[in-house]
PDB file of N, CA and C in Angstrom:
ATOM      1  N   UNK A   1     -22.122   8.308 -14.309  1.00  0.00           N
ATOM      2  CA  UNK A   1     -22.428   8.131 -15.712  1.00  0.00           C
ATOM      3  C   UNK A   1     -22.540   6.639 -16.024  1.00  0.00           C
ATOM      4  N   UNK A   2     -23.286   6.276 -16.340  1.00  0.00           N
ATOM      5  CA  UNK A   2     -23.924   4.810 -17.114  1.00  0.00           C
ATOM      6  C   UNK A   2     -22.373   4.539 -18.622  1.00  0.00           C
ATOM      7  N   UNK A   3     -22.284   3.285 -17.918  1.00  0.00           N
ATOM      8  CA  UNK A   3     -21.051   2.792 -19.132  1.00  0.00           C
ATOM      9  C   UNK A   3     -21.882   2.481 -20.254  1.00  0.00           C
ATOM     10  N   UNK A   4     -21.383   2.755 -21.279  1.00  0.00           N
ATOM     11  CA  UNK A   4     -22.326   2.888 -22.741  1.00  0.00           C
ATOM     12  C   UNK A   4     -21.734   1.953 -23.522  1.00  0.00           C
ATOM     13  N   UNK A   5     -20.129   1.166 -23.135  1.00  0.00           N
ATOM     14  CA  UNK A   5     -19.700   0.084 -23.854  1.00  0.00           C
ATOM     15  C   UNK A   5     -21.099  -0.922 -23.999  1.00  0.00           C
ATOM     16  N   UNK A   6     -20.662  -1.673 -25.349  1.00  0.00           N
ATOM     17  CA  UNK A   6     -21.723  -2.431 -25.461  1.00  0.00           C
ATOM     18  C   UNK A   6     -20.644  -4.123 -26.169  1.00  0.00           C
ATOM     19  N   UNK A   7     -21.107  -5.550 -25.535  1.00  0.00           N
ATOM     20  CA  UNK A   7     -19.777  -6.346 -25.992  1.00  0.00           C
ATOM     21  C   UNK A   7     -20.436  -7.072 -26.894  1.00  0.00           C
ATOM     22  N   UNK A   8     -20.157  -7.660 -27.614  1.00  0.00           N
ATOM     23  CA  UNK A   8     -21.014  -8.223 -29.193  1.00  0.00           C
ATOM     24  C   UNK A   8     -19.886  -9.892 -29.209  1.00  0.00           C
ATOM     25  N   UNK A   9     -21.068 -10.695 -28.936  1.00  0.00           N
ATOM     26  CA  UNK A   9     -20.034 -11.947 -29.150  1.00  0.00           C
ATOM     27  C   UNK A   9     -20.977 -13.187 -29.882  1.00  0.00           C
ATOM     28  N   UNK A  10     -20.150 -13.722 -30.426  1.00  0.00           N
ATOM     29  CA  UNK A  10     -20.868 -14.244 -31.634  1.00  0.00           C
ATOM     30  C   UNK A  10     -20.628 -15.865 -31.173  1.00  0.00           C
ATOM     31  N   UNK A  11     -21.356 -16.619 -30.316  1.00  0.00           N
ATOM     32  CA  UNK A  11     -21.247 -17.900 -29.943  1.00  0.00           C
ATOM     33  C   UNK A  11     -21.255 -18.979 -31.323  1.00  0.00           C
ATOM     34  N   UNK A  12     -20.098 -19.794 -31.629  1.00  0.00           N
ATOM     35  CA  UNK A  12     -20.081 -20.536 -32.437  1.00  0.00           C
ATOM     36  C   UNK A  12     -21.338 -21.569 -32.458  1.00  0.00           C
ATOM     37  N   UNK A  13     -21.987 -21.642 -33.581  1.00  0.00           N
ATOM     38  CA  UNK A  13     -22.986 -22.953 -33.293  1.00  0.00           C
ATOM     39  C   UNK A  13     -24.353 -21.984 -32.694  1.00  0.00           C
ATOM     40  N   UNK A  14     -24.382 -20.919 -31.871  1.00  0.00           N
ATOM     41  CA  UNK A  14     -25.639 -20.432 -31.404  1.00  0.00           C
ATOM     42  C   UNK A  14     -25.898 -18.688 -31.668  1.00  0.00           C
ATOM     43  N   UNK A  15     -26.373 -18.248 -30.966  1.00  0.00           N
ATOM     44  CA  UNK A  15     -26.825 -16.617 -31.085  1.00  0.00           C
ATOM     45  C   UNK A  15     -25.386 -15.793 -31.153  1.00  0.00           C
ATOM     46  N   UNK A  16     -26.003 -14.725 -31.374  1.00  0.00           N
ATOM     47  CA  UNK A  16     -25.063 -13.881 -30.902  1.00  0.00           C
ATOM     48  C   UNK A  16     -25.559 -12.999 -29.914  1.00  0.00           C
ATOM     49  N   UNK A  17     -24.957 -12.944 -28.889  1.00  0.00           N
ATOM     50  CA  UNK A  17     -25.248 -11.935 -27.710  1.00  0.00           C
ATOM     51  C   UNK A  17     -24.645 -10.245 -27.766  1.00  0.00           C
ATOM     52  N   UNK A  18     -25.841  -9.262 -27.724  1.00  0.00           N
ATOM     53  CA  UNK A  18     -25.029  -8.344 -27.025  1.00  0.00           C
ATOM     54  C   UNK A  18     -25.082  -8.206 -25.710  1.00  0.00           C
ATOM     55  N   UNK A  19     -24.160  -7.671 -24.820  1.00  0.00           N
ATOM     56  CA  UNK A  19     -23.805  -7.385 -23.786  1.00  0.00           C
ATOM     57  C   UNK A  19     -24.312  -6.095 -23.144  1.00  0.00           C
ATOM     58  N   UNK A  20     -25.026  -5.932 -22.741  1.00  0.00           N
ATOM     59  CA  UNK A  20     -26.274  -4.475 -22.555  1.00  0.00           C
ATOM     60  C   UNK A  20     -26.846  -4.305 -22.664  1.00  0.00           C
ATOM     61  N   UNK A  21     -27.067  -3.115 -21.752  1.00  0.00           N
ATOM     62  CA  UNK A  21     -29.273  -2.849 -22.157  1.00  0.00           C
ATOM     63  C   UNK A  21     -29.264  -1.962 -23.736  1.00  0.00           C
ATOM     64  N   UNK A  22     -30.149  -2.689 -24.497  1.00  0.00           N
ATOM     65  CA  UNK A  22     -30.272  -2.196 -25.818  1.00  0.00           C
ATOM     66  C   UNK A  22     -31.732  -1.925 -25.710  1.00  0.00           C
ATOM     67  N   UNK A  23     -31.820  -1.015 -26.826  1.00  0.00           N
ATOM     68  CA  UNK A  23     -33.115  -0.810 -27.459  1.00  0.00           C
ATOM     69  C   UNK A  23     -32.895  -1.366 -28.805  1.00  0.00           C
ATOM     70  N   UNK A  24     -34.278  -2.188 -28.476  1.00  0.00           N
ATOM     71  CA  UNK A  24     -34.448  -2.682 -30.259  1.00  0.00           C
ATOM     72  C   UNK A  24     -35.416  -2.411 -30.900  1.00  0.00           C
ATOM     73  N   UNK A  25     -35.296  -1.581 -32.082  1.00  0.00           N
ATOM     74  CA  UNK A  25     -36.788  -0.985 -32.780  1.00  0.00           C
ATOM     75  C   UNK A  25     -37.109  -1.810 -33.602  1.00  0.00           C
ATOM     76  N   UNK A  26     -38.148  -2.919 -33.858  1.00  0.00           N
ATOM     77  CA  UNK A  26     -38.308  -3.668 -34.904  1.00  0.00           C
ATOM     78  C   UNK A  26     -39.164  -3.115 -36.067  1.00  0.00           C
ATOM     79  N   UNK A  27     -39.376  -4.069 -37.289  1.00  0.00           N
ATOM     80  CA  UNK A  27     -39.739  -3.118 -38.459  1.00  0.00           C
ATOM     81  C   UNK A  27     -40.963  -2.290 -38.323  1.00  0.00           C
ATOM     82  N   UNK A  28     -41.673  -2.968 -37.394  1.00  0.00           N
ATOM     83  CA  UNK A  28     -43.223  -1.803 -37.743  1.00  0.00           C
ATOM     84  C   UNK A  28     -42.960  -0.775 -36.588  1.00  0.00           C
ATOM     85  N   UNK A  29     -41.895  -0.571 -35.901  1.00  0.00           N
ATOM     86  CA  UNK A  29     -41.901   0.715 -35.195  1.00  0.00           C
ATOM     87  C   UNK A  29     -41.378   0.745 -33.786  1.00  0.00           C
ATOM     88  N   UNK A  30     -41.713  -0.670 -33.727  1.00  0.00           N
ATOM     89  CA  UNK A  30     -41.952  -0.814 -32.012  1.00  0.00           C
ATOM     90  C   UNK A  30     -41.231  -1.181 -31.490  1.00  0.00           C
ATOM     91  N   UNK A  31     -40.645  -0.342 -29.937  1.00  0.00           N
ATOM     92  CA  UNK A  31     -39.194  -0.780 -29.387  1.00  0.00           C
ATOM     93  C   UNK A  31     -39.439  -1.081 -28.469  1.00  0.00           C
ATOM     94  N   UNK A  32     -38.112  -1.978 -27.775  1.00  0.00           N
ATOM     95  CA  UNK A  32     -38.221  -3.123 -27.015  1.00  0.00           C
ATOM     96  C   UNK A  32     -36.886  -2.828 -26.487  1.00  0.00           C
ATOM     97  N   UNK A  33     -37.055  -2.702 -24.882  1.00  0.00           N
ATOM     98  CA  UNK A  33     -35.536  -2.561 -24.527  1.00  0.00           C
ATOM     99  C   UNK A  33     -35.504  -4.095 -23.957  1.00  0.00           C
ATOM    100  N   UNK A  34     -34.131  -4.076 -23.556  1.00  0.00           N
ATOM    101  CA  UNK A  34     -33.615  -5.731 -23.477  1.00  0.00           C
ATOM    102  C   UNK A  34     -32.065  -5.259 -22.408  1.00  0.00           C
ATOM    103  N   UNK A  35     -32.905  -5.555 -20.544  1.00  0.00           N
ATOM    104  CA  UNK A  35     -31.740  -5.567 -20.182  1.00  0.00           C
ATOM    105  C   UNK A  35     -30.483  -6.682 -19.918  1.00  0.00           C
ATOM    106  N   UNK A  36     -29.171  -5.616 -20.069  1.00  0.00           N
ATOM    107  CA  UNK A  36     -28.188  -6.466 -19.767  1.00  0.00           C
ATOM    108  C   UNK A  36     -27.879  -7.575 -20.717  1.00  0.00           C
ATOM    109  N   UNK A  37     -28.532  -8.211 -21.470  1.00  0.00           N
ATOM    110  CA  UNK A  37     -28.388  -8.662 -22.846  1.00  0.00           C
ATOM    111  C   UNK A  37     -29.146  -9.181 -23.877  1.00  0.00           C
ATOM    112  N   UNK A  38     -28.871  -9.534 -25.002  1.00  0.00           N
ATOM    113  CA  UNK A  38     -30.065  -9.571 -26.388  1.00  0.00           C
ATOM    114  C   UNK A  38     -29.454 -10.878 -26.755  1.00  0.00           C
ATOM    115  N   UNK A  39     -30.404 -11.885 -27.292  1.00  0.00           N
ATOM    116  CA  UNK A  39     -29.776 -12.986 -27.790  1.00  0.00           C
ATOM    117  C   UNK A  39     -30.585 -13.140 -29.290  1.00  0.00           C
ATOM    118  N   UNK A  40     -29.750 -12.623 -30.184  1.00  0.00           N
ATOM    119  CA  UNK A  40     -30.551 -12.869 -31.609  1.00  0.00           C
ATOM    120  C   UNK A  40     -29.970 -14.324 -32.703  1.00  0.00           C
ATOM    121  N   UNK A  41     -30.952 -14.667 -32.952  1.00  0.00           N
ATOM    122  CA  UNK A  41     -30.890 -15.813 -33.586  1.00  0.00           C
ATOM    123  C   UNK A  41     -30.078 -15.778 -34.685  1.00  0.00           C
ATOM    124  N   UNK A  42     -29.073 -16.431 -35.079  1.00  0.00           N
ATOM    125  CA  UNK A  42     -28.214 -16.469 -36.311  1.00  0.00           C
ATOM    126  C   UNK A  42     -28.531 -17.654 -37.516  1.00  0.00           C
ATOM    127  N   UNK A  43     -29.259 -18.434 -36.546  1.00  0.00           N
ATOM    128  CA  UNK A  43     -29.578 -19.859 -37.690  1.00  0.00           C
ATOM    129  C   UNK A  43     -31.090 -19.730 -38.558  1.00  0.00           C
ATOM    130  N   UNK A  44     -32.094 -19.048 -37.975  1.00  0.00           N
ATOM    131  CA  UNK A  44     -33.442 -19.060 -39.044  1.00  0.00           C
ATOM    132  C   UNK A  44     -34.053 -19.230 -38.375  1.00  0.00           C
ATOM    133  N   UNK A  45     -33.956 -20.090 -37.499  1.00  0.00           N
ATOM    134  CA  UNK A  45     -34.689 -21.373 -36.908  1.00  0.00           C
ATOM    135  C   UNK A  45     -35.819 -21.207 -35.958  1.00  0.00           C
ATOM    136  N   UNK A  46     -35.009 -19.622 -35.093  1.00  0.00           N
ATOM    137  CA  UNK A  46     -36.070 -19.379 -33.869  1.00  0.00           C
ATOM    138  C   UNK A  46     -37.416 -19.124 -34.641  1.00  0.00           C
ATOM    139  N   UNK A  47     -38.321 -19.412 -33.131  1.00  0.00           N
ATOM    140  CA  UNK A  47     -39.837 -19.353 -33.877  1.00  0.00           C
ATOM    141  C   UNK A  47     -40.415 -17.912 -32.470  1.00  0.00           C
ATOM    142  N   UNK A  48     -39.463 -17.432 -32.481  1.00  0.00           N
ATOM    143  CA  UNK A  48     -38.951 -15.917 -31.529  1.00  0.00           C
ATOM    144  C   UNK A  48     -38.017 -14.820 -32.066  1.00  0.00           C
ATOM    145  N   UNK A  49     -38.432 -14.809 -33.494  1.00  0.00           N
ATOM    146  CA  UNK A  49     -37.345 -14.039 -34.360  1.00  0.00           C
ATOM    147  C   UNK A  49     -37.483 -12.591 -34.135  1.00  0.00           C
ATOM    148  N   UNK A  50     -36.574 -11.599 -33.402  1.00  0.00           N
ATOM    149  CA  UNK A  50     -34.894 -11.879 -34.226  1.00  0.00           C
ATOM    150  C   UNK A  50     -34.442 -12.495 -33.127  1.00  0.00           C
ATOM    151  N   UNK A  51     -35.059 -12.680 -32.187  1.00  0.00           N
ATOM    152  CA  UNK A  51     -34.089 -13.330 -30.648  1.00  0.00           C
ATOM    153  C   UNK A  51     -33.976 -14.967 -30.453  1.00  0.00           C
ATOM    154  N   UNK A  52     -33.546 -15.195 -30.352  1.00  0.00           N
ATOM    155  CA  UNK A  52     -32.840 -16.731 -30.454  1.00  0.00           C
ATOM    156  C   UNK A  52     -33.480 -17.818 -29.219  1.00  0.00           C
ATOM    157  N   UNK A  53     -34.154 -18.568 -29.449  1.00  0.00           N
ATOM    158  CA  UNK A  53     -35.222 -19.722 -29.027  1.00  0.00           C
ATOM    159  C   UNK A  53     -34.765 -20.710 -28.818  1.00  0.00           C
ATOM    160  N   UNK A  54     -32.848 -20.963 -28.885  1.00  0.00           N
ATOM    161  CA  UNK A  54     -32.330 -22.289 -28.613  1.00  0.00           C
ATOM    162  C   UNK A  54     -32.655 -23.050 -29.987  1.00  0.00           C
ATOM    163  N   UNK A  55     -33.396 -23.103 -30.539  1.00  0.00           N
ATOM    164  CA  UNK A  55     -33.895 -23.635 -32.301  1.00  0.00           C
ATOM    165  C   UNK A  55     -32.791 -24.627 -32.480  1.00  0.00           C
ATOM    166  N   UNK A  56     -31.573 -23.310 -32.676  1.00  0.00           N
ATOM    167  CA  UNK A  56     -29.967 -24.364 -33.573  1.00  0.00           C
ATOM    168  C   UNK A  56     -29.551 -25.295 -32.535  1.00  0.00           C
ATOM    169  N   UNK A  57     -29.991 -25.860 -31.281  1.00  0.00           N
ATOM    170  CA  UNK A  57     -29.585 -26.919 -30.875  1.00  0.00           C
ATOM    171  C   UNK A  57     -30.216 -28.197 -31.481  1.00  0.00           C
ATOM    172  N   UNK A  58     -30.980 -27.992 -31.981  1.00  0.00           N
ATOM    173  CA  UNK A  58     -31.839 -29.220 -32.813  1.00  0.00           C
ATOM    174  C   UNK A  58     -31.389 -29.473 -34.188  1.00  0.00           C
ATOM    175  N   UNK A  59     -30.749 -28.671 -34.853  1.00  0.00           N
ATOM    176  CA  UNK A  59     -29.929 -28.421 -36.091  1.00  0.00           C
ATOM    177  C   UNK A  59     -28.883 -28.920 -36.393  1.00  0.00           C
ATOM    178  N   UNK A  60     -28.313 -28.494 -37.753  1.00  0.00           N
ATOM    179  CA  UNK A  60     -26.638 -28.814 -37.857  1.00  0.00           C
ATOM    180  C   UNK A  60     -26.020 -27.303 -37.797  1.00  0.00           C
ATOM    181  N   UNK A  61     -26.880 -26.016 -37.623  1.00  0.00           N
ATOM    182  CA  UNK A  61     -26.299 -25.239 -37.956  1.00  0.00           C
ATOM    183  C   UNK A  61     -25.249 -25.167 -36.475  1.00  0.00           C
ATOM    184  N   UNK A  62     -23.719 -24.355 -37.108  1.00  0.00           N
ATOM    185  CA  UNK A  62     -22.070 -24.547 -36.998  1.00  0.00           C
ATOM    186  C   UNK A  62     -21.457 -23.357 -37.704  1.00  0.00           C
ATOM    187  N   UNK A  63     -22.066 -21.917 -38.084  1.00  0.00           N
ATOM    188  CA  UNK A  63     -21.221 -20.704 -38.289  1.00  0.00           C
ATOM    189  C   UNK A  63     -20.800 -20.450 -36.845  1.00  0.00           C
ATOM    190  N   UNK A  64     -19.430 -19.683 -37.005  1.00  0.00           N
ATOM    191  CA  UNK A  64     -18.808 -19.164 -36.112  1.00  0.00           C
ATOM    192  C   UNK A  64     -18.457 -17.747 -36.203  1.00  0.00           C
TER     193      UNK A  64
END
């Protein structure tokens, strides 16, 4: 059986990662699996939205 835990960690200053193969359905329909992990952008910035482009290293953004 395939482990279905999934770990969600929220890097201070950058993305937040999940930990697993996800499916991601974005708004017009269309899904996108993503193995082993997803890196979505928390600052705005990526120009790869919702997945995170490194962007907030050029920034001040600093949520944790």
């Amino acid at each position: 059986m395939e482990d279905s835990k999934v770990n969600v960690k929220i890097n201070k200053g950058g993305p937040l990662l999940v930990l697993n193969t996800v499916t991601i359905t974005h708004a017009d329909g269309r899904e996108e699996v993503k193995e082993n992990r997803a890196s979505f952008c928390r600052c705005g910035l990526s120009e790869n939205m919702p997945f995170c482009d490194g962007a907030h290293k050029a920034s001040d953004f600093e949520k944790g």
